[in-house]
Protein backbone atom coordinates (compact mmCIF):
# COMPACT_ATOMS: atom_id res chain seq x y z
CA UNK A 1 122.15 161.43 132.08
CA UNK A 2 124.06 165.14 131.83
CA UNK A 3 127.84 164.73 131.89
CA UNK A 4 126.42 166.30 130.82
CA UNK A 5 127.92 179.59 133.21
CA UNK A 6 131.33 185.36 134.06
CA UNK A 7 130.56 188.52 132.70
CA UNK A 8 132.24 187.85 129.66
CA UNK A 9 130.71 183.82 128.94
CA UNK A 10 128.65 182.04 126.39
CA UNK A 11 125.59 182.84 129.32
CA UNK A 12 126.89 186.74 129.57
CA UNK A 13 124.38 189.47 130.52
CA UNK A 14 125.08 192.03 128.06
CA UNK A 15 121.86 194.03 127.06
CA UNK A 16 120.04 192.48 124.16
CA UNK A 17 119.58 194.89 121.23
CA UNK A 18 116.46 193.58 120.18
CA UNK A 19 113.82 195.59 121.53
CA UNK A 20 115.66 198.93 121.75
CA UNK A 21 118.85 200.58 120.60
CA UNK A 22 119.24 201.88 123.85
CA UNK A 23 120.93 199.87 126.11
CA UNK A 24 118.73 198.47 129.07
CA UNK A 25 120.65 197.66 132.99
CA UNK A 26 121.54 193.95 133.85
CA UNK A 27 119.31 191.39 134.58
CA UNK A 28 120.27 190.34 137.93
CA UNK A 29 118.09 187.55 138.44
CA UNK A 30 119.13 185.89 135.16
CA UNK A 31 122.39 185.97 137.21
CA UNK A 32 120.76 184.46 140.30
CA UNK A 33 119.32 182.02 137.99
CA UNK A 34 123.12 180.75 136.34
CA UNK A 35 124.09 180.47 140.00
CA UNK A 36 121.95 178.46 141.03
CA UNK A 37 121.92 176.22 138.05
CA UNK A 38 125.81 176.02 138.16
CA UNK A 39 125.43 174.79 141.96
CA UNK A 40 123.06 172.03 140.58
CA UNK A 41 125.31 170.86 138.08
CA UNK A 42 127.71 169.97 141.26
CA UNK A 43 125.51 168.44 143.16
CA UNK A 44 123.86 166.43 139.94
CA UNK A 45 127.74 165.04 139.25
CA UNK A 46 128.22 164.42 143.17
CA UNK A 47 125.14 162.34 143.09
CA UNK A 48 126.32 160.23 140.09
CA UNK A 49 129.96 159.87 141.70
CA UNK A 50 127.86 158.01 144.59
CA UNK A 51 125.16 156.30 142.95
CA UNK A 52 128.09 154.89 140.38
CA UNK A 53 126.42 156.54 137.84
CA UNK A 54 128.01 157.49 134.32
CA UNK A 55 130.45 160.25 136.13
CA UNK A 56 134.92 159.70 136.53
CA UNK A 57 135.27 158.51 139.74
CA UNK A 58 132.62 156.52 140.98
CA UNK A 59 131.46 154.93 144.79
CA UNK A 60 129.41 151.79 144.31
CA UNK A 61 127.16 151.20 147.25
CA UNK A 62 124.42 148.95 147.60
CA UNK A 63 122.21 150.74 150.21
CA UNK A 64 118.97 151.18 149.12
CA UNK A 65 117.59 154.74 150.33
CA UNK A 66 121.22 156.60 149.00
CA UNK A 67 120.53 154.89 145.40
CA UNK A 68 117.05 155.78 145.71
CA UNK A 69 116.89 159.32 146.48
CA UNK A 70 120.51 160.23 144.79
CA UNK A 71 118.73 158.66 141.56
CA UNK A 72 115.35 160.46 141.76
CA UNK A 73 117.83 163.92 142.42
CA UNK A 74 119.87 163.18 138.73
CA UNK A 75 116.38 162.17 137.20
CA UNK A 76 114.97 165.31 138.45
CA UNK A 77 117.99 167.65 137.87
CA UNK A 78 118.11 166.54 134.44
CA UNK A 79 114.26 167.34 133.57
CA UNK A 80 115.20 171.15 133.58
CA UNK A 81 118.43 172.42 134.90
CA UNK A 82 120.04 172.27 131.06
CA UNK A 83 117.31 173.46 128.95
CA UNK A 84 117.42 176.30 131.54
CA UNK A 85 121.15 176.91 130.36
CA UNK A 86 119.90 176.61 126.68
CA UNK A 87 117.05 179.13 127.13
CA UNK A 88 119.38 181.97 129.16
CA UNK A 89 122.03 181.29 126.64
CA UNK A 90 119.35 181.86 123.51
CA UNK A 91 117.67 184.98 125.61
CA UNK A 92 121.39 186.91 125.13
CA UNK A 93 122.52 185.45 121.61
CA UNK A 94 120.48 187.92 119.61
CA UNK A 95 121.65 190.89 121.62
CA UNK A 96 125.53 189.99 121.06
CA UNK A 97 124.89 189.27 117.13
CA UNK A 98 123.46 192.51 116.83
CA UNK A 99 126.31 194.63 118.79
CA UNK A 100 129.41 192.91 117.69
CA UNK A 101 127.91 191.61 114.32
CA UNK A 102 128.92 188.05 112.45
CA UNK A 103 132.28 187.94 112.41
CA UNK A 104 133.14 189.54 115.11
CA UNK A 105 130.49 187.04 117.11
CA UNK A 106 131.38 184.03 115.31
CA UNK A 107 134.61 185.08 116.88
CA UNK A 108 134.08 185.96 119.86
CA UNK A 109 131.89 181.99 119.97
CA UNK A 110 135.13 180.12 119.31
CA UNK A 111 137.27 181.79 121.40
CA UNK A 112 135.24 181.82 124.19
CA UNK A 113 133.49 178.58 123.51
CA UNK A 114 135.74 176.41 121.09
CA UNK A 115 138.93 176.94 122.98
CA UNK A 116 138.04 175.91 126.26
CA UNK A 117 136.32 172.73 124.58
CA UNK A 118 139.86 172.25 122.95
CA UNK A 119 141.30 172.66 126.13
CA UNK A 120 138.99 170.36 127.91
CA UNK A 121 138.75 167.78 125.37
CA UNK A 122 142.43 166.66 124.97
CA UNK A 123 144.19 167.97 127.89
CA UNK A 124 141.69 167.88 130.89
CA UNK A 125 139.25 165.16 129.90
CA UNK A 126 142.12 162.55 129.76
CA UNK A 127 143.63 164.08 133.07
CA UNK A 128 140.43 163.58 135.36
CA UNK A 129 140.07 160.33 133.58
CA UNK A 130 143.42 159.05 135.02
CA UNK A 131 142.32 160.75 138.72
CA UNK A 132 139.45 159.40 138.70
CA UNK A 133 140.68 155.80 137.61
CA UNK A 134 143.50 156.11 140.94
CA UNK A 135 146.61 156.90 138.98
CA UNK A 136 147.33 153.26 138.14
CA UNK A 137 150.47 154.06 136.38
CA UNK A 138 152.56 156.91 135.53
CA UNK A 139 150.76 159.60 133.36
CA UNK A 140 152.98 159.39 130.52
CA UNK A 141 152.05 155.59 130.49
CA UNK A 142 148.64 156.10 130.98
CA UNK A 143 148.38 158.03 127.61
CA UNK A 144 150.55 156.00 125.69
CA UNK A 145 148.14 153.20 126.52
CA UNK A 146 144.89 154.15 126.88
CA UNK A 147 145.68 157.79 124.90
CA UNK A 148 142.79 158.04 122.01
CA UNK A 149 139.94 156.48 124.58
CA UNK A 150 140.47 159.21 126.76
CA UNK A 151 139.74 161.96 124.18
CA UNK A 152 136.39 163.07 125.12
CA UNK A 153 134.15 166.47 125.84
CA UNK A 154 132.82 165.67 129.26
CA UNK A 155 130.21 167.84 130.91
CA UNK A 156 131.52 170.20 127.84
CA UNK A 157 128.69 168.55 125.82
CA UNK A 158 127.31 171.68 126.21
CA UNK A 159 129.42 174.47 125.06
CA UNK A 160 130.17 172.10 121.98
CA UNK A 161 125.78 171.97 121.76
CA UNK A 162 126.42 176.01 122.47
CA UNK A 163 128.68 176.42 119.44
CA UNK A 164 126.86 174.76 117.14
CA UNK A 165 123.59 176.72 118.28
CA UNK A 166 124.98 179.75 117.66
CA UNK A 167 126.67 178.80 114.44
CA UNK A 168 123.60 178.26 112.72
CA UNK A 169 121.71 181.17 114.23
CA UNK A 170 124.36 183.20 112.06
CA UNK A 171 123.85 180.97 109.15
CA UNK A 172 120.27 182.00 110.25
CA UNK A 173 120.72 185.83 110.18
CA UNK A 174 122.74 185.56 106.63
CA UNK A 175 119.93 183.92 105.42
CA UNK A 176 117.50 185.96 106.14
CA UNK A 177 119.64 189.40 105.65
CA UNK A 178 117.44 190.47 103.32
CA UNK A 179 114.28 190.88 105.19
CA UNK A 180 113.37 194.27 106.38
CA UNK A 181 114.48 195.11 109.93
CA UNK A 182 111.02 195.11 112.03
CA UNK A 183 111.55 197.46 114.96
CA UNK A 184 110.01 196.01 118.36
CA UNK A 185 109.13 197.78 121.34
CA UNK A 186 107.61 196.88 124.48
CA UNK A 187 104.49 198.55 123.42
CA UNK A 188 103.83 196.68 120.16
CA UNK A 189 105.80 192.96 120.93
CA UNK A 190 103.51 189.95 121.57
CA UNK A 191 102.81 188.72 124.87
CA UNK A 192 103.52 185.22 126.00
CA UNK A 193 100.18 183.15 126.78
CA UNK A 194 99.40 180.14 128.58
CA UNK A 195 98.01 179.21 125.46
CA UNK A 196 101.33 178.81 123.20
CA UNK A 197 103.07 178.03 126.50
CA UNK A 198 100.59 174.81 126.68
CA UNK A 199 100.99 174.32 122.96
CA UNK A 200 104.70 174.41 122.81
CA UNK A 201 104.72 171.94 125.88
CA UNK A 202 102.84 169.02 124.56
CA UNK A 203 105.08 169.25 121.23
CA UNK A 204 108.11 169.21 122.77
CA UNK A 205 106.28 165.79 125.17
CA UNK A 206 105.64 164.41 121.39
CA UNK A 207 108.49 164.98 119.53
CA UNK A 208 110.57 163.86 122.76
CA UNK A 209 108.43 160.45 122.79
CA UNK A 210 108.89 159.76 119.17
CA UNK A 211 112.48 160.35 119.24
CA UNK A 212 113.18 157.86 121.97
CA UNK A 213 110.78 155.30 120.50
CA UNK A 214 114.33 155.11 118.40
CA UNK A 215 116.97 156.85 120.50
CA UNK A 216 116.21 156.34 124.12
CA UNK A 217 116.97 157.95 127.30
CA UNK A 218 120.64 157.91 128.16
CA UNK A 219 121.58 156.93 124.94
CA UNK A 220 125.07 158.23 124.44
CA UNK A 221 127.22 159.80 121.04
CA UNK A 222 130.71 158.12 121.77
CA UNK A 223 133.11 161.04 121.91
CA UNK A 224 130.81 163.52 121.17
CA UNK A 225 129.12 162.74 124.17
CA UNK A 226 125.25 164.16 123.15
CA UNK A 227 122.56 162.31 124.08
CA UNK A 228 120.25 163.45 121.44
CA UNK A 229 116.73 161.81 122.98
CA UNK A 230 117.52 165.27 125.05
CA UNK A 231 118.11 167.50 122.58
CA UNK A 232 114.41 168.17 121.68
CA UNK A 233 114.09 170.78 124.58
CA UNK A 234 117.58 172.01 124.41
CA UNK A 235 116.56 173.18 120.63
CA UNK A 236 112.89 173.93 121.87
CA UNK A 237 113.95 176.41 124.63
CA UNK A 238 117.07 177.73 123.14
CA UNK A 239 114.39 179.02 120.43
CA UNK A 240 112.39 180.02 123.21
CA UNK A 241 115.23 182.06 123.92
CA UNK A 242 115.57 183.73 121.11
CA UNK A 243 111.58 184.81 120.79
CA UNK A 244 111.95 186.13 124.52
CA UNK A 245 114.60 188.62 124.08
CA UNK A 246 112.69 189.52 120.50
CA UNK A 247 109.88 190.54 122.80
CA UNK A 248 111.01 191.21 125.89
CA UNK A 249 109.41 187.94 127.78
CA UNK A 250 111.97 187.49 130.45
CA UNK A 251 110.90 190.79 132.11
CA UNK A 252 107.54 190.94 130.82
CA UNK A 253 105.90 187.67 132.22
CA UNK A 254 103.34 188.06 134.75
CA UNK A 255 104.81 186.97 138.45
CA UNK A 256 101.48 184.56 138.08
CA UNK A 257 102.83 182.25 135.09
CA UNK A 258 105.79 182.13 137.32
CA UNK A 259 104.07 180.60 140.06
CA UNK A 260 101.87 178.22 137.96
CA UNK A 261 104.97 177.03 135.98
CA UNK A 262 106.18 176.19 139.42
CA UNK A 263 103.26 173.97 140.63
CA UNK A 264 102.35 172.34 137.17
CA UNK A 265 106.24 171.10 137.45
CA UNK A 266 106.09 170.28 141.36
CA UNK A 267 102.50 168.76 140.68
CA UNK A 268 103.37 166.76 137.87
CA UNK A 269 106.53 165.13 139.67
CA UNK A 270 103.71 163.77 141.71
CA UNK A 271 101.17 162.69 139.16
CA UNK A 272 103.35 161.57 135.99
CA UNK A 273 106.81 160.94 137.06
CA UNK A 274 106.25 158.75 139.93
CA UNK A 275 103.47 156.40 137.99
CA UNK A 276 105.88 156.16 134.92
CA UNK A 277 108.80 154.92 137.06
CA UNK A 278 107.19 152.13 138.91
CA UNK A 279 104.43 151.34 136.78
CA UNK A 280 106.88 149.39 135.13
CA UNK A 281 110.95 149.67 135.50
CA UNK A 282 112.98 150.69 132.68
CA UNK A 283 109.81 150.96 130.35
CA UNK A 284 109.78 155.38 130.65
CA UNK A 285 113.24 155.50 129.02
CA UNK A 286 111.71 154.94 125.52
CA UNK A 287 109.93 152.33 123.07
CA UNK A 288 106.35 152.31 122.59
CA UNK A 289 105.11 152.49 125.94
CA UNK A 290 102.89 154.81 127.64
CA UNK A 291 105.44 154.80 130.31
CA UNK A 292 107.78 157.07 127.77
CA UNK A 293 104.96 159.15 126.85
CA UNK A 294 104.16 160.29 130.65
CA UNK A 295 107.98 160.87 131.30
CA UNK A 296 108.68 162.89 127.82
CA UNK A 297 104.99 164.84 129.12
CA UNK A 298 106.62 165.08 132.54
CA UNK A 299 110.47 166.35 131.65
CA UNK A 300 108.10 168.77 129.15
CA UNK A 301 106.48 170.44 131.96
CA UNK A 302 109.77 170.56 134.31
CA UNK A 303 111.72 172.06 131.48
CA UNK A 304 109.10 175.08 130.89
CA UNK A 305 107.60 175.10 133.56
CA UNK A 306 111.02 175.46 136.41
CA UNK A 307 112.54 177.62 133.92
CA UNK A 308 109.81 179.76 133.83
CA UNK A 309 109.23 179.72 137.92
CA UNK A 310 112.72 180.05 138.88
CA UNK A 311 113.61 182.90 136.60
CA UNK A 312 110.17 184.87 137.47
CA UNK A 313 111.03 183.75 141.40
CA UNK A 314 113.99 185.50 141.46
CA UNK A 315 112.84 188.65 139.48
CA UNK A 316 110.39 188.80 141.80
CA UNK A 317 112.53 187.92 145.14
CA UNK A 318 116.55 189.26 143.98
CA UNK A 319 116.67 191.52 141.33
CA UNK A 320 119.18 192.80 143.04
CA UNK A 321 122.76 191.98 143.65
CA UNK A 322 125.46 191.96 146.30
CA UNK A 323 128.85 191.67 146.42
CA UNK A 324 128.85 187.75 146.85
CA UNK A 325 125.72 187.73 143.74
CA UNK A 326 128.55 189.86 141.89
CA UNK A 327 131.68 187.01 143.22
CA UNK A 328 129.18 184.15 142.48
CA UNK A 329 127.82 185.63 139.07
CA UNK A 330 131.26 186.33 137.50
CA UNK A 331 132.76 182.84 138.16
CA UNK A 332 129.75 180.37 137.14
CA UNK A 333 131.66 180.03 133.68
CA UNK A 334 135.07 179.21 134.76
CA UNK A 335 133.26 176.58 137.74
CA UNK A 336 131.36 175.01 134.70
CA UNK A 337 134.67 174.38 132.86
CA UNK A 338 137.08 172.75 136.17
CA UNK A 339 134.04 171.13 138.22
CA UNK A 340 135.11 168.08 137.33
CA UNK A 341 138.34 168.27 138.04
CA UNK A 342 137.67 169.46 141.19
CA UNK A 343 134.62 166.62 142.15
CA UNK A 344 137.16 163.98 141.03
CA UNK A 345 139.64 165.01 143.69
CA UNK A 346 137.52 166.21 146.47
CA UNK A 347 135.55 162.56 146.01
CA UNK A 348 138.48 160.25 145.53
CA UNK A 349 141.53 161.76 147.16
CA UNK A 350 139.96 163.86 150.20
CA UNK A 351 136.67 161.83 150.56
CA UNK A 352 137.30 158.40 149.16
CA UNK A 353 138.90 156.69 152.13
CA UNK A 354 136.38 158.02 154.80
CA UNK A 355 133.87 155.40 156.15
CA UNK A 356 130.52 157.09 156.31
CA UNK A 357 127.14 156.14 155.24
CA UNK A 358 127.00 157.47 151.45
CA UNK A 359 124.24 159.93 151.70
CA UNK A 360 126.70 161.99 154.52
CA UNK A 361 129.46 161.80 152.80
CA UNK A 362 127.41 162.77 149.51
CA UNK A 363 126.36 165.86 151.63
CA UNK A 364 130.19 166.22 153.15
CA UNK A 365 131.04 166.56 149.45
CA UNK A 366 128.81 168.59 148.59
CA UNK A 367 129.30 171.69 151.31
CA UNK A 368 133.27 170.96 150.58
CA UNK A 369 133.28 171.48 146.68
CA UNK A 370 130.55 174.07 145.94
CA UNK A 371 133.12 176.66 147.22
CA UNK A 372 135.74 175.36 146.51
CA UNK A 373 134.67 175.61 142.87
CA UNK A 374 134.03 178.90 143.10
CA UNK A 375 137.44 179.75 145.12
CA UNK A 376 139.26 178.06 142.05
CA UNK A 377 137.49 179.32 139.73
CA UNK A 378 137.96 182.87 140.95
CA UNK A 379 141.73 182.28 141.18
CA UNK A 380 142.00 180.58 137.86
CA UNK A 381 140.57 183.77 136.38
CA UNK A 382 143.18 185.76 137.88
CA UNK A 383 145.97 184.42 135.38
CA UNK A 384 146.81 186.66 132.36
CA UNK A 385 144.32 186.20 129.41
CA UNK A 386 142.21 183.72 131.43
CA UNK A 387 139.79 186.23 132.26
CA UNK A 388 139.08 187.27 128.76
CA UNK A 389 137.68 184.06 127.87
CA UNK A 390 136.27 182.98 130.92
């Protein structure tokens, strides 16, 4: 499960130069899109934090509907909500290659990636560790003790994935520097069909299913803290990614694939997801079972399918934005980076000593540390130098 984004971030909404060397106005809905993602990845941690799920602090409680639907929310969250990170973030890599170029990108990556991951790795992870673990001892204590095993990337899994994505999509470009430059325009780039959507579905379903006959679900890199039975639509949609801004997909696909994306994934929660969990417990995670076949078919169809729906939803609904879109927009970065930090305390030292039934004070959380993320996130940025990185 996910321990697994700012104008200027690794998700930013600069104009891709792909299709035109003019440069084309923001994508506000993309915007809408990172908001409401970002707000998911609270909730998703908040859920583990009372379901005692693989998360700092956790709240062990034994009633039955809170483990229930907190679990099916995390299963269901983590069918889409990062591939949709993976597939923004590819949709604006190409565009940032081609303005700044290699170095200047590959630069632009690590400070804006690889330092917070730095950052987060040995200074913060190890901090919300010892939070979330009650401050036991004194701090300098608790690193002289336990110092190496705290050393860890967190919910940064990602912008360390992000890195290494867009490291080899410029060993990608040198590679292929020799190729003519093809000029696309709107007029002459390929449309995307339910056809190669279908196509590209039931691979990713395969190659997820074969990799967790091997590596399955939740399956964790120590440290590193990948779970690479995931990875196969992270890759898949980050490529996605980098076809749609080629050809323009993200404004160019018909509000109708929008709305079937939306009901294959609703639909299929019904007809796959439910059937492979309690056909027979613990058998969907991976193995040769036709249980882990229907779930890899089912996270397929979430991934694509509520990536495609939300991001067409909210072209179609709030291409627009407002002062709070513009407040909510700019931060999403900076709340990826602290939400931790912030969960750990609002769970443990505000929440943790309030008797109520779990799924309340899952919800109290939850309305107390959405904006409060996004308050401290706003005022981290406000410190010199900050800002330019996230």
């Amino acid at each position: 499960m996910s321990n697994q984004i700012g104008q200027e971030t690794p998700y930013r909404l600069e104009a891709p130069l792909a299709l035109a060397a003019t440069a084309r106005p923001r994508l506000f809905f993309v915007d809408h899109t990172r908001v409401l993602l970002t707000m998911l990845v609270i909730i998703h941690h908040l859920a583990l934090t009372y379901i005692a799920g693989p998360w700092y602090y956790r709240e062990t409680t034994h009633d039955l509907l809170t483990n229930l639907l907190l679990g099916l929310l995390v299963l269901f969250n983590q069918s889409f909500f990062m591939g949709c990170f993976f597939l923004i973030s590819g949709y604006f890599t190409p565009g940032s290659y081609n303005h700044k170029g290699p170095k200047a990108f590959l630069r632009d990556r690590f400070l804006r990636l690889g330092l917070p991951l730095l950052i987060f790795t040995f200074i913060l992870n190890p901090l919300i560790i010892y939070l979330g673990a009650g401050t036991p001892i004194p701090y300098g204590s608790f690193l002289l003790k336990y110092g190496v095993s705290t050393i860890g990337t967190g919910p940064l899994w990602f912008v360390e994935a992000l890195l290494a994505f867009d490291c080899l999509y410029v060993l990608w470009r040198w590679l292929t520097r020799k190729r003519a430059a093809s000029t696309f325009t709107l007029a002459t780039s390929k449309p995307l069909t339910y056809r190669a959507t279908l196509i590209f579905t039931l691979s990713l379903a395969l190659i997820t299913f074969l990799m967790r006959i091997w590596l399955p679900f939740g399956w964790t890199i120590p440290l590193l803290n990948l779970i690479p039975s995931n990875f196969p639509q992270y890759i898949g949609l980050f490529l996605v990614g980098l076809l749609a801004a080629r050809h323009g997909w993200f404004q160019r696909i018909p509000a109708s694939m929008g709305k079937v994306g939306l009901g294959v994934a609703l639909g299929s929660t019904l007809i796959l997801f439910i059937p492979a969990l309690l056909s027979s417990w613990g058998a969907f995670v991976g193995g040769l079972h036709w249980q882990a076949f229907v779930y890899a078919l089912w996270e397929a169809l979430m991934g694509v399918g509520m990536s495609m729906g939300l991001l067409i939803f909210f072209r179609q609904r709030m291409n627009r934005q407002g002062s709070l879109g513009k407040f909510l927009s700019r931060q999403t970065y900076a709340v990826y980076i602290i939400h931790a930090l912030i969960l750990v305390c609002v769970a443990e030292y505000a929440l943790g000593s309030l008797h109520l039934y779990p799924l309340l004070k899952f919800a109290l959380a939850m309305l107390i540390s959405i904006p409060l993320c996004f308050v401290c996130a706003y005022l981290l940025r406000k410190l010199p130098l900050v800002r330019k990185i996230l």
